[in-house]
C-alpha atoms as a PDB file:
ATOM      1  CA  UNK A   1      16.727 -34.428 -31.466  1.00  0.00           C
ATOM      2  CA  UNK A   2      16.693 -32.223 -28.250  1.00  0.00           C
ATOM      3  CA  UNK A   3      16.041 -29.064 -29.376  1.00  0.00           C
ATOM      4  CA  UNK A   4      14.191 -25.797 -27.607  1.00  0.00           C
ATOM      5  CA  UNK A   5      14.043 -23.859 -30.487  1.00  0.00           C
ATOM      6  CA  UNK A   6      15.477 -22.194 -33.615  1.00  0.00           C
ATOM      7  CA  UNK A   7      17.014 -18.930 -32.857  1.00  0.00           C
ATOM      8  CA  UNK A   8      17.071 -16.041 -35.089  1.00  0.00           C
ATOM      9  CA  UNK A   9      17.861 -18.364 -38.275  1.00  0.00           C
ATOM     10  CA  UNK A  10      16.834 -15.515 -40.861  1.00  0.00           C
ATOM     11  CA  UNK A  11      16.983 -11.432 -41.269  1.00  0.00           C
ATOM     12  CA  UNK A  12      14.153  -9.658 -39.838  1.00  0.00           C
ATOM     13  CA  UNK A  13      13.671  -7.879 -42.653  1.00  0.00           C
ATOM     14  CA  UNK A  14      11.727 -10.308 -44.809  1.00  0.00           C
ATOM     15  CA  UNK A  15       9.010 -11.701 -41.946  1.00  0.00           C
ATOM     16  CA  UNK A  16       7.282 -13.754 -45.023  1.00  0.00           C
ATOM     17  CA  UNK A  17      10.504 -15.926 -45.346  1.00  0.00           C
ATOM     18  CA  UNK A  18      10.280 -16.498 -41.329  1.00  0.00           C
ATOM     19  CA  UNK A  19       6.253 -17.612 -41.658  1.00  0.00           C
ATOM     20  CA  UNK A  20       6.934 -20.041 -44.567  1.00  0.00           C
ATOM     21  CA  UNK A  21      10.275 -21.292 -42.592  1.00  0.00           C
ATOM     22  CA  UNK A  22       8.024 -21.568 -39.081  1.00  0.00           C
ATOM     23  CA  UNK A  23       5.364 -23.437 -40.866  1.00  0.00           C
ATOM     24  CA  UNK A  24       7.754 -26.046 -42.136  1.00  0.00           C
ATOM     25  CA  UNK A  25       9.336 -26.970 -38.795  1.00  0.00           C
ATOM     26  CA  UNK A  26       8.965 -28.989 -36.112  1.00  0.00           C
ATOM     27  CA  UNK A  27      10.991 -26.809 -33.842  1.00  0.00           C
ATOM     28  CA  UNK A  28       9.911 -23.897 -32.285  1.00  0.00           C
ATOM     29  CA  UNK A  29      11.405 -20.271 -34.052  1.00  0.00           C
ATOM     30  CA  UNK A  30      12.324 -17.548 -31.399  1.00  0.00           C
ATOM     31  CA  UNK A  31      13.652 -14.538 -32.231  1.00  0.00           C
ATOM     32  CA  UNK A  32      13.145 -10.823 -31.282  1.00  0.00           C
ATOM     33  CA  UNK A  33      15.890  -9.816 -29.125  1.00  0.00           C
ATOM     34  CA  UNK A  34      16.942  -6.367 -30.954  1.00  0.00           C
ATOM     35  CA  UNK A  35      13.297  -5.361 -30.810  1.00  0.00           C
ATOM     36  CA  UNK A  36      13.278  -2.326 -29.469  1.00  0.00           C
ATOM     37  CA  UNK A  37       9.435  -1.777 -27.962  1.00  0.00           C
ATOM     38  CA  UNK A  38       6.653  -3.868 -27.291  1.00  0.00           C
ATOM     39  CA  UNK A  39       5.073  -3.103 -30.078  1.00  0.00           C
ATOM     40  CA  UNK A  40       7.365  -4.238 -32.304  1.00  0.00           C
ATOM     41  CA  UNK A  41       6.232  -7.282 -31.904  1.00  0.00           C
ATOM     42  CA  UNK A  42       2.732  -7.074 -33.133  1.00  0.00           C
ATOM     43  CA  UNK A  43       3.917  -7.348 -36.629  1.00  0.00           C
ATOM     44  CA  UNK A  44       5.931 -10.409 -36.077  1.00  0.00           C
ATOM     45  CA  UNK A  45       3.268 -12.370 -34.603  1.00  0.00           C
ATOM     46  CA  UNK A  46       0.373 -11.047 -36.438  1.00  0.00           C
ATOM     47  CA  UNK A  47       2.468 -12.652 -39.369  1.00  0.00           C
ATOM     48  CA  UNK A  48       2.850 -16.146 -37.377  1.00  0.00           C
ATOM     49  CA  UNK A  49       6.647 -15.657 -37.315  1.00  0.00           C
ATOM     50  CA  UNK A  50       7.635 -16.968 -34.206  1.00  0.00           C
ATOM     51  CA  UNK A  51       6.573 -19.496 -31.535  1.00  0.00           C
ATOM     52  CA  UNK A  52       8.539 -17.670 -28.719  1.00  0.00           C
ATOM     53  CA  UNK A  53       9.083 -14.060 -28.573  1.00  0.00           C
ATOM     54  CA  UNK A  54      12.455 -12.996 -26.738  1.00  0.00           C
ATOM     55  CA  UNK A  55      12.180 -10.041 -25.516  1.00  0.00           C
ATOM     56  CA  UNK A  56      15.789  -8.099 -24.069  1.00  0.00           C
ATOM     57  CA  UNK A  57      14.900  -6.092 -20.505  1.00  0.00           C
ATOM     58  CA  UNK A  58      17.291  -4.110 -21.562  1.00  0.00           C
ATOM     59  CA  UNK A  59      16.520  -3.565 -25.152  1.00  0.00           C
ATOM     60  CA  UNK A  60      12.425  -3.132 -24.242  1.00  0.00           C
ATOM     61  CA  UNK A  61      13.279  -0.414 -21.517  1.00  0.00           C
ATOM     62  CA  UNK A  62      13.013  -2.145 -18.436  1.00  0.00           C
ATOM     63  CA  UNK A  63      10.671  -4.798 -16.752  1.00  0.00           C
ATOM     64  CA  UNK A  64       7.324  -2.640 -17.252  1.00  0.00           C
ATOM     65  CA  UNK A  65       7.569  -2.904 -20.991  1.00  0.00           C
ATOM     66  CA  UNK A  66       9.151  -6.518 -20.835  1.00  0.00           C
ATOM     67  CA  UNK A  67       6.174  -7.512 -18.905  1.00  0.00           C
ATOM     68  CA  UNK A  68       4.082  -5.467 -21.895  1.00  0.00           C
ATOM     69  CA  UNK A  69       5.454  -7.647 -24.282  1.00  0.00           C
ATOM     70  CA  UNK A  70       4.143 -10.403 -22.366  1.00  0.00           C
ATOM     71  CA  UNK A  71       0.601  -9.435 -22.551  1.00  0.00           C
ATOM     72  CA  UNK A  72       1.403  -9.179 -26.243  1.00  0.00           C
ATOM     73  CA  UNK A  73       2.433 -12.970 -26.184  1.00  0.00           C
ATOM     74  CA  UNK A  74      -0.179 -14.063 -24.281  1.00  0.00           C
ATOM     75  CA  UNK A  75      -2.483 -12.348 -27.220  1.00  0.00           C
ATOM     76  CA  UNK A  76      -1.025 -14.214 -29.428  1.00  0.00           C
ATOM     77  CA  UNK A  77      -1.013 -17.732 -27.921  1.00  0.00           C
ATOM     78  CA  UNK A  78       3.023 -17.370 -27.833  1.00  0.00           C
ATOM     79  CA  UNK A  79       5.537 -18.247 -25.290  1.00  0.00           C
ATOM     80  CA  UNK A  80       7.779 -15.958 -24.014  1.00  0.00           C
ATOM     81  CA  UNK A  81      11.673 -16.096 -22.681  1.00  0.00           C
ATOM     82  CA  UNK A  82      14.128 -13.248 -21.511  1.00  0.00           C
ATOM     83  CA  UNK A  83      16.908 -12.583 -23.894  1.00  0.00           C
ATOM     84  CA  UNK A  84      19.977 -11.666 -21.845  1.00  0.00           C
ATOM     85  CA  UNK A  85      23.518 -11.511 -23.492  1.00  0.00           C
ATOM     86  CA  UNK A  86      25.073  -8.059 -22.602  1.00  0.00           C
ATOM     87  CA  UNK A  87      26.745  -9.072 -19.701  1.00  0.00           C
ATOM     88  CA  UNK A  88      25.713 -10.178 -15.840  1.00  0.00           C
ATOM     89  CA  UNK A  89      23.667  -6.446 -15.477  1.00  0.00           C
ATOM     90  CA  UNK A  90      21.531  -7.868 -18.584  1.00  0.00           C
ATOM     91  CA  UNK A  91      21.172 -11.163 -17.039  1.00  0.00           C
ATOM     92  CA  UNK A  92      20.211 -10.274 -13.340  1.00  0.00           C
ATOM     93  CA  UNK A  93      17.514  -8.053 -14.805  1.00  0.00           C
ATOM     94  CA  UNK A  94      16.430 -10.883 -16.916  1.00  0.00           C
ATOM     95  CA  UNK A  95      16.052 -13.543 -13.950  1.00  0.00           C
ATOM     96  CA  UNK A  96      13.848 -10.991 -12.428  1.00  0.00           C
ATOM     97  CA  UNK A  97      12.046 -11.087 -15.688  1.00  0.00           C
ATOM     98  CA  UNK A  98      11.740 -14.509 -16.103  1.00  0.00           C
ATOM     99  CA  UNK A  99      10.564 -14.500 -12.579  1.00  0.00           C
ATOM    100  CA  UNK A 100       7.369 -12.616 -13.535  1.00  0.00           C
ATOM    101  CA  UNK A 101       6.699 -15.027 -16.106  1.00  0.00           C
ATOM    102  CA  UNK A 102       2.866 -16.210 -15.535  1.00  0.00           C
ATOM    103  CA  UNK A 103       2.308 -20.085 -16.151  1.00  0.00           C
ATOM    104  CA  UNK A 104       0.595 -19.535 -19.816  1.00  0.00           C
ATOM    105  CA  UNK A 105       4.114 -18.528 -21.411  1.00  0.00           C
ATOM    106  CA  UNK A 106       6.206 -20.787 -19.543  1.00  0.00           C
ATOM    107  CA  UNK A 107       7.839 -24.382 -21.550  1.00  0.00           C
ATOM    108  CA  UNK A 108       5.775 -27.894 -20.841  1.00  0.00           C
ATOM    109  CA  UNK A 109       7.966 -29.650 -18.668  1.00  0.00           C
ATOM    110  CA  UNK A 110      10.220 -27.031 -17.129  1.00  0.00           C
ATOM    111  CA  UNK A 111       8.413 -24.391 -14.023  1.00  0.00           C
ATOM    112  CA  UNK A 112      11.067 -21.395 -15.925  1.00  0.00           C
ATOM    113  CA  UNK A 113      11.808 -20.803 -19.115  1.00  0.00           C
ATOM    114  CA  UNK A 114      15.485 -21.053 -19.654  1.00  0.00           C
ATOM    115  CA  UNK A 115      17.834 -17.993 -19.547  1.00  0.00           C
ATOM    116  CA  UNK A 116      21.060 -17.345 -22.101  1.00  0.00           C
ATOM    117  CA  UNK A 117      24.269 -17.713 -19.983  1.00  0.00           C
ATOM    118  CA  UNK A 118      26.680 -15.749 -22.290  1.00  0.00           C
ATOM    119  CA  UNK A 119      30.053 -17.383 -21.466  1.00  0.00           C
ATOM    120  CA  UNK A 120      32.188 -15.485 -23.833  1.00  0.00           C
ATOM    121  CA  UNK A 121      35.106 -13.571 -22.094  1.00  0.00           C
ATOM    122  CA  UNK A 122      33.214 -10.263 -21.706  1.00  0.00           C
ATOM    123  CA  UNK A 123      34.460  -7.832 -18.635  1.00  0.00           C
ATOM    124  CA  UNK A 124      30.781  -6.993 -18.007  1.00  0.00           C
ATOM    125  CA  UNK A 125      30.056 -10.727 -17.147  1.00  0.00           C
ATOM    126  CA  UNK A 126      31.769  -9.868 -13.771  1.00  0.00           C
ATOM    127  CA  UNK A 127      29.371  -6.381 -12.512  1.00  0.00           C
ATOM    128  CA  UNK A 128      27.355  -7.954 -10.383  1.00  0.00           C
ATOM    129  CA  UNK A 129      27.983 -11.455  -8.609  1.00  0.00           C
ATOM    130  CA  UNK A 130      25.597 -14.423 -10.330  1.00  0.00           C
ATOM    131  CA  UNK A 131      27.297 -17.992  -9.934  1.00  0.00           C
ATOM    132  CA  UNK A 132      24.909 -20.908 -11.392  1.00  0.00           C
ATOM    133  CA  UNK A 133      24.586 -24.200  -9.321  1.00  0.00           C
ATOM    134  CA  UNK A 134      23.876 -27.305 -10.772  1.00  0.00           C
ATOM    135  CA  UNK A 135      21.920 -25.422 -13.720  1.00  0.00           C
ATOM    136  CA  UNK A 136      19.913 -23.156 -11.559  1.00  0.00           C
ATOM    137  CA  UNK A 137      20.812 -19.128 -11.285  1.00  0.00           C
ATOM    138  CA  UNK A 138      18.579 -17.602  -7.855  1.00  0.00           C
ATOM    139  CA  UNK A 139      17.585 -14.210  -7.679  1.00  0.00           C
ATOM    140  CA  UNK A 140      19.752 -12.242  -5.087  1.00  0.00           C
ATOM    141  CA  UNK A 141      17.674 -11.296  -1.942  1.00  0.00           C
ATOM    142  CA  UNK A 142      19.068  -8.000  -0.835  1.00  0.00           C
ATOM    143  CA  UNK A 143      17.447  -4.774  -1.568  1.00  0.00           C
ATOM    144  CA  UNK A 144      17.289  -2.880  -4.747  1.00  0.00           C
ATOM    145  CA  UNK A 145      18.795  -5.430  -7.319  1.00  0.00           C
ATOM    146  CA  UNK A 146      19.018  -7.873  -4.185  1.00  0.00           C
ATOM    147  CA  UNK A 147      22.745  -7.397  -5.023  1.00  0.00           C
ATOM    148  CA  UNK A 148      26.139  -4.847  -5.065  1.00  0.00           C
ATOM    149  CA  UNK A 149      27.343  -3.814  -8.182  1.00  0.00           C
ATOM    150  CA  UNK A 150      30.985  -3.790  -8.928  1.00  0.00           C
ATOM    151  CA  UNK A 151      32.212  -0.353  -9.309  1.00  0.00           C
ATOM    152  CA  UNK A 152      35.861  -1.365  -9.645  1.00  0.00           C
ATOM    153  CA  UNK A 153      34.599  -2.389 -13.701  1.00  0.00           C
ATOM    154  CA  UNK A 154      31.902   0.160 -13.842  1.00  0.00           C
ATOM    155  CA  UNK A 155      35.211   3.290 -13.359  1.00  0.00           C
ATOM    156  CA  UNK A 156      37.478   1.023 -15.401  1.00  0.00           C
ATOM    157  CA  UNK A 157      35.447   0.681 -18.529  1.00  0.00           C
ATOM    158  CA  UNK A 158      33.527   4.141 -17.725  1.00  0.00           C
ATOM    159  CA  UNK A 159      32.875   6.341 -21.463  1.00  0.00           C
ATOM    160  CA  UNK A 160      34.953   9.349 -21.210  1.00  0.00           C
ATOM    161  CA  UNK A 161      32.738  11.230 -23.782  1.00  0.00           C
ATOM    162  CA  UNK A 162      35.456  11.232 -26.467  1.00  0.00           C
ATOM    163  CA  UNK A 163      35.311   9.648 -30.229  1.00  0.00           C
ATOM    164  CA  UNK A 164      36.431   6.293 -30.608  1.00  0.00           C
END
């Protein structure tokens, strides 16, 4: 079998049951995506939980605490990989993420850890221009974001401030 790793396969709640499942696989657990700080981490891997933290840029506050979580990793003799499933925003932030990745967290064979490419109908998927090629996603180059963001969704799907 060709498989990266075991995402998320249990509740966070019980980290014991994650150990005990980690230390009877061959595959590689990753989880962490809904953290919501660095250091809520520490606990995971101090308890041998996962082999690869994943880490949300946009869960973790931005790409100074992703890159926190990192160091964390690295403590911990862990790989790392962006999480990025809440849309193209998520994503783009993510690739520049992943491209801070130092060489210690990164997979064997592969020179970038892979990304998640959400492909579920999702109006948010469409904000800012990312089209793959042949498995590969490149960083814009412009300034800022290296990209424009489309306002057109942003105004349609804007939060008035009412209830639901």
């Amino acid at each position: 079998m060709n498989i990266g790793w075991l995402e998320e396969p249990l509740p966070f709640d019980q980290p014991q049951d994650y150990a005990m499942l980690r230390s009877r696989l061959s595959v590689p657990v990753a989880g962490g995506e809904n953290r919501k700080s660095p250091a809520q981490f520490v606990p995971l891997l101090s308890q041998r939980c996962l082999d690869i933290i994943q880490p949300d840029v946009m869960h973790v506050n931005g790409i100074d605490e992703f890159r926190d979580c990192l160091q964390i990793a690295r403590y911990f003799g862990v790989r790392a990989s962006a999480h990025a499933y809440d849309g193209s925003l998520s994503r783009l932030y993510a690739l520049f993420a992943q491209a801070c990745l130092p060489p210690w967290s990164k997979m064997k064979n592969d020179h970038i850890e892979p990304i998640e490419w959400d492909v579920m109908e999702n109006p948010f998927t469409d904000l800012v221009s990312l089209q793959p090629s042949k498995g590969m996603a490149h960083i814009p180059k412009g300034k800022g974001i290296g990209t424009e963001i489309n306002m057109e969704i942003v105004n349609r799907y804007k939060w008035d401030g009412s209830a639901y």
